[in-house]
PDB file of N, CA and C in Angstrom:
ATOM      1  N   UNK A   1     168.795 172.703  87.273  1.00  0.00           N
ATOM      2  CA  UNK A   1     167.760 172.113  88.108  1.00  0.00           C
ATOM      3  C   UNK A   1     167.276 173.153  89.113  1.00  0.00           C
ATOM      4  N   UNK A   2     165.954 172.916  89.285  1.00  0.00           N
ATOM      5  CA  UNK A   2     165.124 173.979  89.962  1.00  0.00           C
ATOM      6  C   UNK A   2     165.018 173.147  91.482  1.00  0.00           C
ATOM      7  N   UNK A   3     165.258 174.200  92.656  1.00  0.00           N
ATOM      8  CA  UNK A   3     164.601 173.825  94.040  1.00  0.00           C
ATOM      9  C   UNK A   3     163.773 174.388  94.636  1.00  0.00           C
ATOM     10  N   UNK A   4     162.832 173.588  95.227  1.00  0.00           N
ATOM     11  CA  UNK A   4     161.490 174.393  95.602  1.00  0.00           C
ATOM     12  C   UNK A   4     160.978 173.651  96.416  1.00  0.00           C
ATOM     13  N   UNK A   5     160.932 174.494  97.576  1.00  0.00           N
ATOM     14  CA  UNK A   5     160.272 174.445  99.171  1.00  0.00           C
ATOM     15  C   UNK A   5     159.145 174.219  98.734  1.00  0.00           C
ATOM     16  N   UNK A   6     158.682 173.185  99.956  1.00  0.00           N
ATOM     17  CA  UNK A   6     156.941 172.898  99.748  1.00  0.00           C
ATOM     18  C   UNK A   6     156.400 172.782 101.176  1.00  0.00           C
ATOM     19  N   UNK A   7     155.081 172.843 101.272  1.00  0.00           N
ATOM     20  CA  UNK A   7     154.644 172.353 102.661  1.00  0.00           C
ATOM     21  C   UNK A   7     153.368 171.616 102.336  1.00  0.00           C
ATOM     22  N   UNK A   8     152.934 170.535 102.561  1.00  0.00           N
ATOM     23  CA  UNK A   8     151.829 170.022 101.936  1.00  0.00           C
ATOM     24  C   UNK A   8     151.322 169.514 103.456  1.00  0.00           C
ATOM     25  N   UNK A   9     150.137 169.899 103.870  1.00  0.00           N
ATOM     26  CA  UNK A   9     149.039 169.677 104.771  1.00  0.00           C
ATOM     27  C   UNK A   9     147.763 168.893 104.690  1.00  0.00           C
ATOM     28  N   UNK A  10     147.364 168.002 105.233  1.00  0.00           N
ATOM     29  CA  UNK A  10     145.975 167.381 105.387  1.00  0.00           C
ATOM     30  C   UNK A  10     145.582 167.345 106.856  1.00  0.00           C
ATOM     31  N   UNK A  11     144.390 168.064 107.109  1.00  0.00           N
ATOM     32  CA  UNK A  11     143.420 167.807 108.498  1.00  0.00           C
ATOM     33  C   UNK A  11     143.154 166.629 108.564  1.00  0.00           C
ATOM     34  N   UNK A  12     142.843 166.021 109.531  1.00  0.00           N
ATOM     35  CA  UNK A  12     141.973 165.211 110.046  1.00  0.00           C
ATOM     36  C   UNK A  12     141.656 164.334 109.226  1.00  0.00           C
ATOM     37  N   UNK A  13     142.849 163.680 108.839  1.00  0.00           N
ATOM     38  CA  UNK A  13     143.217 162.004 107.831  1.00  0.00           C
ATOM     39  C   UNK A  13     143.341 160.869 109.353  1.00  0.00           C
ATOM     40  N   UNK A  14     143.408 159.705 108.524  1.00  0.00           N
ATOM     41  CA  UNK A  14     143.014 159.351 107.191  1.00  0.00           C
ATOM     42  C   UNK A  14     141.300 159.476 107.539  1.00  0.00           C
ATOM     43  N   UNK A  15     140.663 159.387 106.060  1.00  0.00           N
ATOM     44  CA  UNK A  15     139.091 159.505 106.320  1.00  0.00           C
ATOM     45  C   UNK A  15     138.654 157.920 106.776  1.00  0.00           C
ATOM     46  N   UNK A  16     139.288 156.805 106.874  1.00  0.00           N
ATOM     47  CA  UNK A  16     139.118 155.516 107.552  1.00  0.00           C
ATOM     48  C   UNK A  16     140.321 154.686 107.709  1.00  0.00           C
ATOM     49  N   UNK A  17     139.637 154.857 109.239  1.00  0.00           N
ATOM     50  CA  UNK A  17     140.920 154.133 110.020  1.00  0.00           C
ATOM     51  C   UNK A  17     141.278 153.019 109.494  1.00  0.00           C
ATOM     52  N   UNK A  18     142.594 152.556 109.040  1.00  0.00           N
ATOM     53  CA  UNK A  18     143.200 151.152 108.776  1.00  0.00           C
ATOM     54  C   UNK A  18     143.180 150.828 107.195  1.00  0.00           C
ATOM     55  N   UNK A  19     142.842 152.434 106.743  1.00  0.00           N
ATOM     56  CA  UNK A  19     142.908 152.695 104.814  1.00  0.00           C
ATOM     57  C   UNK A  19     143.719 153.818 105.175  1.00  0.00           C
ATOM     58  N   UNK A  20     145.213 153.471 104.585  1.00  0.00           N
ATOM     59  CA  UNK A  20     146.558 154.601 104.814  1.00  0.00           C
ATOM     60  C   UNK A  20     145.708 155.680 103.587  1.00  0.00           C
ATOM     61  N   UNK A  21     145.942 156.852 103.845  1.00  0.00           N
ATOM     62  CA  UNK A  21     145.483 157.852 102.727  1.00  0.00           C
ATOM     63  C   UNK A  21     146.580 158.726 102.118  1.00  0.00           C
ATOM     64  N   UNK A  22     146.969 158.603 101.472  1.00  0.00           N
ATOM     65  CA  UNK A  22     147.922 159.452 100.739  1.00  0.00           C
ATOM     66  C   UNK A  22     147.732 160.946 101.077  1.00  0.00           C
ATOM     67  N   UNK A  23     149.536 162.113 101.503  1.00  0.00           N
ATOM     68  CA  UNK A  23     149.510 163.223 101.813  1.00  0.00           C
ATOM     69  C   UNK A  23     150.373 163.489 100.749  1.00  0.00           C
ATOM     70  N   UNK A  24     151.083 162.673 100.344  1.00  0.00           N
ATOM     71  CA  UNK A  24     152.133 163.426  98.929  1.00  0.00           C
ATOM     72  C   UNK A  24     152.467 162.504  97.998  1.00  0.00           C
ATOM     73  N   UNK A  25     152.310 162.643  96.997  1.00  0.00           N
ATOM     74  CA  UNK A  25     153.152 161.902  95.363  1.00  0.00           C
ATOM     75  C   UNK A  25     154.192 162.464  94.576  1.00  0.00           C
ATOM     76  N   UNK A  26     154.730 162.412  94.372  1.00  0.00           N
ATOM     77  CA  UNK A  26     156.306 163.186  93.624  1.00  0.00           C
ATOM     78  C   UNK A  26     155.405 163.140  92.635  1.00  0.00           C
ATOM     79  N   UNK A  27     155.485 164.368  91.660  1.00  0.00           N
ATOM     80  CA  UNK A  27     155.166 164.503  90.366  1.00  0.00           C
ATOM     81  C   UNK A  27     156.210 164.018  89.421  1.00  0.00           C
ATOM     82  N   UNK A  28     156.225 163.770  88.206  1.00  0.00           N
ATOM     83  CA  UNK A  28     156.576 163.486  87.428  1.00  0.00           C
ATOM     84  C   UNK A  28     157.621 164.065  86.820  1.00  0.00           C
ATOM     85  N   UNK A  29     158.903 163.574  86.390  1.00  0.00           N
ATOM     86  CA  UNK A  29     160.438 164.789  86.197  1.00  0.00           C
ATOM     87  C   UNK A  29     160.799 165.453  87.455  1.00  0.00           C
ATOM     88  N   UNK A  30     160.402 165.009  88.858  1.00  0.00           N
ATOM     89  CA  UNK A  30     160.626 165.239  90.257  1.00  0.00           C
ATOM     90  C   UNK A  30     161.166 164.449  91.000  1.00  0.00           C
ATOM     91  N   UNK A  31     162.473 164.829  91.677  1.00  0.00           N
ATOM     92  CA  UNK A  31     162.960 164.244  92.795  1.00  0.00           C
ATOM     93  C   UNK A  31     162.440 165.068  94.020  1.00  0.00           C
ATOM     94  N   UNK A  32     162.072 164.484  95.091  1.00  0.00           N
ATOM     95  CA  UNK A  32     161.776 165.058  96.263  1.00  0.00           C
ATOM     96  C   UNK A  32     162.232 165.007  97.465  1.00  0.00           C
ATOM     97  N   UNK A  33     162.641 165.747  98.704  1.00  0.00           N
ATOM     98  CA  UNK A  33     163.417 165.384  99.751  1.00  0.00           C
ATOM     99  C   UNK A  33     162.838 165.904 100.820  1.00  0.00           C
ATOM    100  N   UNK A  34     162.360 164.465 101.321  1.00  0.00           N
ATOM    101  CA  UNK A  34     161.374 165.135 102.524  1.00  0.00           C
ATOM    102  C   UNK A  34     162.210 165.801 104.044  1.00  0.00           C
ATOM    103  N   UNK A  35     161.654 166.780 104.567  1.00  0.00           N
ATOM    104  CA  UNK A  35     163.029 167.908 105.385  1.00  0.00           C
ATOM    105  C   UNK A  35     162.061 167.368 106.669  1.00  0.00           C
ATOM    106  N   UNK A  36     160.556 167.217 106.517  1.00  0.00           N
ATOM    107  CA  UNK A  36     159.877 167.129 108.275  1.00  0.00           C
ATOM    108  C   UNK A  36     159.091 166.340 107.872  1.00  0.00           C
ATOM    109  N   UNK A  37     158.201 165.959 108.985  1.00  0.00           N
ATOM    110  CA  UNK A  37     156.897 165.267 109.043  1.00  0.00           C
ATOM    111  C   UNK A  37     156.463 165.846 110.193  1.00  0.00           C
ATOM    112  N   UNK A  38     155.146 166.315 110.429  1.00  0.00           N
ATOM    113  CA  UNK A  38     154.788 166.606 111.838  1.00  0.00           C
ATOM    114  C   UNK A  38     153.376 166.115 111.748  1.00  0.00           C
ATOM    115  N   UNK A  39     153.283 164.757 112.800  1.00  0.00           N
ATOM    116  CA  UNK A  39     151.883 164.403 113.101  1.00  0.00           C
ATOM    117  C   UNK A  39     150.864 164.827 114.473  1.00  0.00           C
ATOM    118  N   UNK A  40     150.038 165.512 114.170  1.00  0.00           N
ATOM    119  CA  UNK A  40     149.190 166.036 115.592  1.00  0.00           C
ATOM    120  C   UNK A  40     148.492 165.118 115.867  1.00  0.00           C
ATOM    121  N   UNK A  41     147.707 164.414 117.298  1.00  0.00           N
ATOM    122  CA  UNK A  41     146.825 164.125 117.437  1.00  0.00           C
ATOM    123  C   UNK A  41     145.717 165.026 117.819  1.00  0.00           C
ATOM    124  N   UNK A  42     144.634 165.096 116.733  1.00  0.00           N
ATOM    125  CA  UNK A  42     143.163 165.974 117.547  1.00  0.00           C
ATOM    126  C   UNK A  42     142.380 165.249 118.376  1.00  0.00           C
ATOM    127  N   UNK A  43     142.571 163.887 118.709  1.00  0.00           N
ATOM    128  CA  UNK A  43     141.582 163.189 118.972  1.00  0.00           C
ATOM    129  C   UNK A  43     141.580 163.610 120.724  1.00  0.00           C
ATOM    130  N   UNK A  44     140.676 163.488 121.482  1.00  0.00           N
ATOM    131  CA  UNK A  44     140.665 163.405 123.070  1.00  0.00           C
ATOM    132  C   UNK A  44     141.248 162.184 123.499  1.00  0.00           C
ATOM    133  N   UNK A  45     141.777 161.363 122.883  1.00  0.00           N
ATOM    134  CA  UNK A  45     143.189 160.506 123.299  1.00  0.00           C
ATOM    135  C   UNK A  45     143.907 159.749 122.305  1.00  0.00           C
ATOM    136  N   UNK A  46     144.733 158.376 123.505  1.00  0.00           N
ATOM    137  CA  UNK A  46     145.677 158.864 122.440  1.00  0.00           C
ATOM    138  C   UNK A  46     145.150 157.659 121.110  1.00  0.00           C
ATOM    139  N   UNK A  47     146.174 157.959 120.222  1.00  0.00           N
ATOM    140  CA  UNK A  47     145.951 157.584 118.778  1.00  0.00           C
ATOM    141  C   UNK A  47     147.326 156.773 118.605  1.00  0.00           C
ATOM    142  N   UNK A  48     147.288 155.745 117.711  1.00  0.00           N
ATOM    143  CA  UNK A  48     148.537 154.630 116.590  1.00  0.00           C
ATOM    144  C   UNK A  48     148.321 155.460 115.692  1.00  0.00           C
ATOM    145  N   UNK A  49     150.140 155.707 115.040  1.00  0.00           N
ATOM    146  CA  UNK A  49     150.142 156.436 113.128  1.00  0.00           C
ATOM    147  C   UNK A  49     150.631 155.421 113.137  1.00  0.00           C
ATOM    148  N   UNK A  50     150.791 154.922 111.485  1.00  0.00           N
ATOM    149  CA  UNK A  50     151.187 154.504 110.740  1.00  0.00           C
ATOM    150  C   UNK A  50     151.674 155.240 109.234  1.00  0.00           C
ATOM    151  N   UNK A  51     153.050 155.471 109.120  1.00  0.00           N
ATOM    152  CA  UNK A  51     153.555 155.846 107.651  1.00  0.00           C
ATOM    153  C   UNK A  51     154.097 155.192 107.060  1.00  0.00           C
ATOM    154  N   UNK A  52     153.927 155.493 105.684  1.00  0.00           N
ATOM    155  CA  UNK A  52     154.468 154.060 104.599  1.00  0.00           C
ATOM    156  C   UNK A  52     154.762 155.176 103.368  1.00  0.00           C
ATOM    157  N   UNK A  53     155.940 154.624 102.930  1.00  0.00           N
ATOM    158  CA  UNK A  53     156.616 154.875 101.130  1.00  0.00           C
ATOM    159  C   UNK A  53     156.226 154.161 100.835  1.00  0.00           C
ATOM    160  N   UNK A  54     155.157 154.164  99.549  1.00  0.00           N
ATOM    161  CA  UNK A  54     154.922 153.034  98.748  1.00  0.00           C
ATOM    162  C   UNK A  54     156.081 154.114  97.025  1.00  0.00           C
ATOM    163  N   UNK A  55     156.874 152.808  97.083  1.00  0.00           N
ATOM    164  CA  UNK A  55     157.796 153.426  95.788  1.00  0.00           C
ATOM    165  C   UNK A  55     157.504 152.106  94.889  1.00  0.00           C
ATOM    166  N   UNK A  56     157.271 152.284  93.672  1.00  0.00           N
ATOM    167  CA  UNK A  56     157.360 151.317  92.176  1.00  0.00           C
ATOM    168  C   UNK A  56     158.251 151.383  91.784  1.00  0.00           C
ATOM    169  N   UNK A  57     159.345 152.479  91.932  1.00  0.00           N
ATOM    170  CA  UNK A  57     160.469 152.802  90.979  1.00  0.00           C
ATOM    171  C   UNK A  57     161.582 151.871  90.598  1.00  0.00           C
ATOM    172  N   UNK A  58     161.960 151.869  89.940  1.00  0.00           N
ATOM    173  CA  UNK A  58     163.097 150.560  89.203  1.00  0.00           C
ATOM    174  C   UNK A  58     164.612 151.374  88.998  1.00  0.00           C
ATOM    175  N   UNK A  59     165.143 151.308  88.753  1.00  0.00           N
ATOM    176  CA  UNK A  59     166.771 151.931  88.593  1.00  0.00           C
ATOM    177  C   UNK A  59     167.518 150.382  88.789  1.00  0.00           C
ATOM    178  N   UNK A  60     168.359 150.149  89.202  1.00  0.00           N
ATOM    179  CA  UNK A  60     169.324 149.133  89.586  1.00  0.00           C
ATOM    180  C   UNK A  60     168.774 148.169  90.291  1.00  0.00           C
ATOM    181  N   UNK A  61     167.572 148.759  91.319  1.00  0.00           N
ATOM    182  CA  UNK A  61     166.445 147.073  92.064  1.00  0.00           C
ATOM    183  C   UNK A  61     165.587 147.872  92.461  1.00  0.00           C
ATOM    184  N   UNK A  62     164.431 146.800  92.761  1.00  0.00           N
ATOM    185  CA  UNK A  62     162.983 147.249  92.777  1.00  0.00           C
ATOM    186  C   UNK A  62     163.143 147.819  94.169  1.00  0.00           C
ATOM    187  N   UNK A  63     161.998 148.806  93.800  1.00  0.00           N
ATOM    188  CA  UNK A  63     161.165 149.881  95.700  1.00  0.00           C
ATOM    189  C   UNK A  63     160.094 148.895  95.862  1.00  0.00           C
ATOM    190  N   UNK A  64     160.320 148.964  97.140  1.00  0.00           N
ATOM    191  CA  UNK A  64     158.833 148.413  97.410  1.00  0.00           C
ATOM    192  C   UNK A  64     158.381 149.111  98.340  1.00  0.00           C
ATOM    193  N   UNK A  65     156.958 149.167  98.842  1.00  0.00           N
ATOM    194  CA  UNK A  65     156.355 149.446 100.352  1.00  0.00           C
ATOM    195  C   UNK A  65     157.279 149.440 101.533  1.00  0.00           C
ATOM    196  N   UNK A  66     157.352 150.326 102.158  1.00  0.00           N
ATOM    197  CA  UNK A  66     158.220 150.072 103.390  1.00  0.00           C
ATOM    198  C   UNK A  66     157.324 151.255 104.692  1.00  0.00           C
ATOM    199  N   UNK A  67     157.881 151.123 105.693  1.00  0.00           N
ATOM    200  CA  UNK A  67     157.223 151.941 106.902  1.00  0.00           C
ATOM    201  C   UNK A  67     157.569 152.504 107.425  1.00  0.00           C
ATOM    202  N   UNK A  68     157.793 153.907 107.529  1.00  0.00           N
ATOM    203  CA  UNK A  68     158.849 154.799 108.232  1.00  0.00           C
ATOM    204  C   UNK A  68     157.985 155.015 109.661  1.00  0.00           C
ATOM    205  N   UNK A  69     156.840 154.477 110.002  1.00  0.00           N
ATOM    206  CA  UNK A  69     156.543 154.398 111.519  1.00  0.00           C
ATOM    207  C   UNK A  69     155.711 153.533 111.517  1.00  0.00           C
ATOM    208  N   UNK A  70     155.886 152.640 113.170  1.00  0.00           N
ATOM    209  CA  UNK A  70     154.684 151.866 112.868  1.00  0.00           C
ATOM    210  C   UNK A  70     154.244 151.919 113.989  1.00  0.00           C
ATOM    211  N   UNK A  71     153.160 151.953 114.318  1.00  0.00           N
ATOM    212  CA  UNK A  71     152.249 151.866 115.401  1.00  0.00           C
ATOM    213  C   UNK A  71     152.452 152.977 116.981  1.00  0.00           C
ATOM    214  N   UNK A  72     152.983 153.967 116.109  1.00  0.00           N
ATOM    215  CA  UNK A  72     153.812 154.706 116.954  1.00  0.00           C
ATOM    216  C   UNK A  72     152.416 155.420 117.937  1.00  0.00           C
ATOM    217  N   UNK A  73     152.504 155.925 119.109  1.00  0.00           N
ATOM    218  CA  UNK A  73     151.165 156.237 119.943  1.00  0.00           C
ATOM    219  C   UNK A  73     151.691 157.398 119.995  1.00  0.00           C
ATOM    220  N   UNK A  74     150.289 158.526 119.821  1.00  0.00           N
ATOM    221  CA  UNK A  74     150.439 159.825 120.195  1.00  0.00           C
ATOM    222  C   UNK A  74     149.272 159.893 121.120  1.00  0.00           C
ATOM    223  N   UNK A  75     149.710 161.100 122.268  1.00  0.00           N
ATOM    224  CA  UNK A  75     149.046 161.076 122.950  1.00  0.00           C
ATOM    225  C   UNK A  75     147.730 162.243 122.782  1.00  0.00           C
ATOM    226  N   UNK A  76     146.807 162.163 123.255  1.00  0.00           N
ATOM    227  CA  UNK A  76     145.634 163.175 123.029  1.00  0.00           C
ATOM    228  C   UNK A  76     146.586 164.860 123.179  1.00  0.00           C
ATOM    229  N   UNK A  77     146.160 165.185 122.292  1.00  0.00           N
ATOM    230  CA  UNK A  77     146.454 166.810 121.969  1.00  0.00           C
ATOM    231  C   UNK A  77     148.028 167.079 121.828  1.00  0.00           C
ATOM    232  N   UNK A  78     148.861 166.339 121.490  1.00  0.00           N
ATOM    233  CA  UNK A  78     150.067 165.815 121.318  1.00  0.00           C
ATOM    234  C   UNK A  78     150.656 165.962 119.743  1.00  0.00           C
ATOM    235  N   UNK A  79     151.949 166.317 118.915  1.00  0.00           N
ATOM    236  CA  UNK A  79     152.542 166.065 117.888  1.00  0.00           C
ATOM    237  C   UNK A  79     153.640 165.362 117.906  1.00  0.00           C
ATOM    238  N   UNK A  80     153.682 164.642 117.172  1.00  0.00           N
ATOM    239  CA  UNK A  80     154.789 163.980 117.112  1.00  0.00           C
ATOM    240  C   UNK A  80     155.846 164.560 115.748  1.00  0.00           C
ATOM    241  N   UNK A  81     157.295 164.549 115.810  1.00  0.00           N
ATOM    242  CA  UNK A  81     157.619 164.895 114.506  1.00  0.00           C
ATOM    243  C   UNK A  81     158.701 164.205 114.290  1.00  0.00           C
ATOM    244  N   UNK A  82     158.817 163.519 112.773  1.00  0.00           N
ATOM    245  CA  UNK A  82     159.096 162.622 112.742  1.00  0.00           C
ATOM    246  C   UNK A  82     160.449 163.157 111.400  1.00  0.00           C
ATOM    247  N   UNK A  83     161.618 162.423 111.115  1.00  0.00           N
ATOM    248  CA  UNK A  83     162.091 162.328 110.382  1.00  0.00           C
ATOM    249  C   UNK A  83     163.210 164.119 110.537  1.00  0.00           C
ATOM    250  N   UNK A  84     162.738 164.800 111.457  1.00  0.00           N
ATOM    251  CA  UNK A  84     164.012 165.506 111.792  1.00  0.00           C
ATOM    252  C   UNK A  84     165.028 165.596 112.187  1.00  0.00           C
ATOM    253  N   UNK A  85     165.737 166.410 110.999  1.00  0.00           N
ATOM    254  CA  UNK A  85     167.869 166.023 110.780  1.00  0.00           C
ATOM    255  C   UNK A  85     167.820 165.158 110.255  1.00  0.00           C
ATOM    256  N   UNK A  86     166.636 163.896 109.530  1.00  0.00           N
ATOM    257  CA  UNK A  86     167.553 163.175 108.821  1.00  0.00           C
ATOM    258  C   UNK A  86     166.342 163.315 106.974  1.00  0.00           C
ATOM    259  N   UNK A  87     167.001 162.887 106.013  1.00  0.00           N
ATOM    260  CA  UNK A  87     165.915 163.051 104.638  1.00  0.00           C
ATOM    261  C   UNK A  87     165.982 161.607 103.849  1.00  0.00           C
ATOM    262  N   UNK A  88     164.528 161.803 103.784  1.00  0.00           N
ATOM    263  CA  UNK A  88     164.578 160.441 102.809  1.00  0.00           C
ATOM    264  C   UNK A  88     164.494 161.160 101.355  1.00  0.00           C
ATOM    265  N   UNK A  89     164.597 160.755 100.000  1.00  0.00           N
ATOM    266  CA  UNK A  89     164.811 160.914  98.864  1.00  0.00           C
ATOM    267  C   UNK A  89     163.628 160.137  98.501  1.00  0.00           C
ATOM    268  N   UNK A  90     162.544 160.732  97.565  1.00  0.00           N
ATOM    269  CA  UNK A  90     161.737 160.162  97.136  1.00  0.00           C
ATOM    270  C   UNK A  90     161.297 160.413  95.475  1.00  0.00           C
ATOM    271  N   UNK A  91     161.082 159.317  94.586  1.00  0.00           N
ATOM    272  CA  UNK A  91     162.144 159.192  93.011  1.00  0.00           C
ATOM    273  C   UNK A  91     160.103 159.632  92.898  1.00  0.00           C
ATOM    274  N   UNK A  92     160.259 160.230  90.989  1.00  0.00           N
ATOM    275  CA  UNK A  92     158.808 160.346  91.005  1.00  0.00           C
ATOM    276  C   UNK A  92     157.587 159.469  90.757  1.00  0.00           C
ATOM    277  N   UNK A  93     156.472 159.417  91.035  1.00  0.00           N
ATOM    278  CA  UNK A  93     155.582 158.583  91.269  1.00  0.00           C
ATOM    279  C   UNK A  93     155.718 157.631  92.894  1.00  0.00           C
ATOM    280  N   UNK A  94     156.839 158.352  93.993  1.00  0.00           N
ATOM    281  CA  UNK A  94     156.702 157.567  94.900  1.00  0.00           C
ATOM    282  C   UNK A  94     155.628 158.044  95.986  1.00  0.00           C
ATOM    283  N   UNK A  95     154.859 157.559  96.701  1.00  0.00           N
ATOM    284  CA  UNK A  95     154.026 158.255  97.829  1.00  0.00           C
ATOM    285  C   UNK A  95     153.999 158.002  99.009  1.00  0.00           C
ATOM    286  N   UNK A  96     153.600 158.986  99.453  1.00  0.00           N
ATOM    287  CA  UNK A  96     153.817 159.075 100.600  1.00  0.00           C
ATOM    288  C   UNK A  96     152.144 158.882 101.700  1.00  0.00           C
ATOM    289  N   UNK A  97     152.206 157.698 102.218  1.00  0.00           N
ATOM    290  CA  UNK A  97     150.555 157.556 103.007  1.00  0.00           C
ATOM    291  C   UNK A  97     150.690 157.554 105.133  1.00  0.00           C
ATOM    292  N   UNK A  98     149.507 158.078 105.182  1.00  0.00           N
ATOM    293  CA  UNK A  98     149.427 157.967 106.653  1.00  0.00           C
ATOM    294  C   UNK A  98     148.318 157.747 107.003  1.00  0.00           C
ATOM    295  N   UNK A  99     148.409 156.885 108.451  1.00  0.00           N
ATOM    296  CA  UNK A  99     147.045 155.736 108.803  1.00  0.00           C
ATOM    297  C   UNK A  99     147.201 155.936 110.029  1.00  0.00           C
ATOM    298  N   UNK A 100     145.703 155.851 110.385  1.00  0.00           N
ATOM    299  CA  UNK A 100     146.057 156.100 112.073  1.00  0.00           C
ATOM    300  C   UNK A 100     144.806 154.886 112.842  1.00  0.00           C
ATOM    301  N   UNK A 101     144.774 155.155 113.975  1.00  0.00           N
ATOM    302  CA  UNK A 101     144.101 153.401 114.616  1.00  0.00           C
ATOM    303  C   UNK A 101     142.493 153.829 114.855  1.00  0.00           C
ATOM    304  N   UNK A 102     142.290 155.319 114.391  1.00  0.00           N
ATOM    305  CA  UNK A 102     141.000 156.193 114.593  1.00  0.00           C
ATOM    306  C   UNK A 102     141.048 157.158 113.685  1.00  0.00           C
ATOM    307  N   UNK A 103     139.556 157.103 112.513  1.00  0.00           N
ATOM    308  CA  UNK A 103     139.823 158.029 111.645  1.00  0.00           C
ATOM    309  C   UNK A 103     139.815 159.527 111.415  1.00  0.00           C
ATOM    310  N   UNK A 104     140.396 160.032 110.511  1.00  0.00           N
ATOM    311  CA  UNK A 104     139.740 161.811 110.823  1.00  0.00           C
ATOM    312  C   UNK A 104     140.530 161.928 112.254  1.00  0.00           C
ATOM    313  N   UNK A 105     141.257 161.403 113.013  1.00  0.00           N
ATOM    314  CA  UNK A 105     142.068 161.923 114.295  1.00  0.00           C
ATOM    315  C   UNK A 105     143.438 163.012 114.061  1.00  0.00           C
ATOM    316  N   UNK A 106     144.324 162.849 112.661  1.00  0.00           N
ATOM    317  CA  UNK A 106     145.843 163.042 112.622  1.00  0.00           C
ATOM    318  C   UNK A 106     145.853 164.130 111.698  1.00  0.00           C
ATOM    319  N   UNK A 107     146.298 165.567 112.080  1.00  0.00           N
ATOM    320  CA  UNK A 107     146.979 166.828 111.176  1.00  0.00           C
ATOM    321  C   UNK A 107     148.243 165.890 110.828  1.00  0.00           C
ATOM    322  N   UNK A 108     148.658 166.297 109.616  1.00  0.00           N
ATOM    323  CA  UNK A 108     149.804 166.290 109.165  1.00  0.00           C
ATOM    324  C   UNK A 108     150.105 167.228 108.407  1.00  0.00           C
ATOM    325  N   UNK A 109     151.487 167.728 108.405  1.00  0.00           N
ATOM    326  CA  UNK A 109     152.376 168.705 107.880  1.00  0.00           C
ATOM    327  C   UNK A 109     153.773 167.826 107.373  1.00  0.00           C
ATOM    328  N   UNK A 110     153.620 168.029 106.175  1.00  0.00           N
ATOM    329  CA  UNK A 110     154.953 167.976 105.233  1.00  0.00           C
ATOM    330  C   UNK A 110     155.874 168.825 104.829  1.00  0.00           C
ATOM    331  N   UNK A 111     157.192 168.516 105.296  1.00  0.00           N
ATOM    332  CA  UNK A 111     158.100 169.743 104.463  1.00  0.00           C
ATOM    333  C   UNK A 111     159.184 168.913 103.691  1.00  0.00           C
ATOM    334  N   UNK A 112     158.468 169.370 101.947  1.00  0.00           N
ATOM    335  CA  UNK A 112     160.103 169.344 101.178  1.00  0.00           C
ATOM    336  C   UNK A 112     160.098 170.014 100.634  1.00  0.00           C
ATOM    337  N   UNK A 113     161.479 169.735  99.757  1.00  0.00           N
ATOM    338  CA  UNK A 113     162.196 170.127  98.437  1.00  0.00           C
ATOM    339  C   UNK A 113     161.789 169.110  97.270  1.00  0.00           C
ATOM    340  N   UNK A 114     161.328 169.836  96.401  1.00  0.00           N
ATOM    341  CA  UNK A 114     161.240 169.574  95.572  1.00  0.00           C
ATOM    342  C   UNK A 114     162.501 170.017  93.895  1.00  0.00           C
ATOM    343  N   UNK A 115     163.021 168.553  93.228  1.00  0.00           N
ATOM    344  CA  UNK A 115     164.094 169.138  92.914  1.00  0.00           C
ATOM    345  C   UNK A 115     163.390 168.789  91.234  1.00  0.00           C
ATOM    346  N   UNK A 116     163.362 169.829  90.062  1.00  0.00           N
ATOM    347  CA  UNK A 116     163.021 169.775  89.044  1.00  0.00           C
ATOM    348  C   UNK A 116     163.911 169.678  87.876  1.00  0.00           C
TER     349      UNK A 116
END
């Protein structure tokens, strides 16, 4: 099995506020392990994220939608980073979306592993 560092970036998501937009999908024959999340606010104040796993995957019981933040406030010119020291495991076809309370406001930066 192959490991491989990733960093996956989107500016100024989601393109409408209160439609989560997808920043990552596990490809296919991929396990993934997310290491960071870092959300900026660009906006001149502050901003609500919202992140969500939406997983389909089946093994032993169903994934469903769940929210690894909710309504969390960043303040104008501010990052928040989320999910450091600890990893979620994400099976393939699971994704990864982020929503914010104003659109086009939130950088995000992703860091995983990707395991092949």
């Amino acid at each position: 099995m192959a490991n491989t560092f990733k960093v996956k970036t989107n500016a100024a998501m989601p393109s409408s506020a209160g439609v989560p937009l997808t920043l990552y999908t596990v490809p296919s024959s991929t396990t993934s392990v997310i290491l960071g999340l870092v959300l900026c606010n660009v906006h001149t104040s502050q901003v609500t994220v919202d992140v969500q796993l939406v997983s389909d995957t089946s093994d032993t019981e169903t994934n469903e939608t769940v929210k690894l933040l909710d309504n969390a406030p960043i303040p104008a010119g501010s990052s928040l980073e989320i999910l450091s020291g600890n990893k979620v495991v994400m099976q393939t076809t699971d994704v990864l979306k982020i929503d914010c309370s104003v659109s086009a406001k939130i950088d995000a930066t992703l860091s995983i592993m990707e395991i092949t």
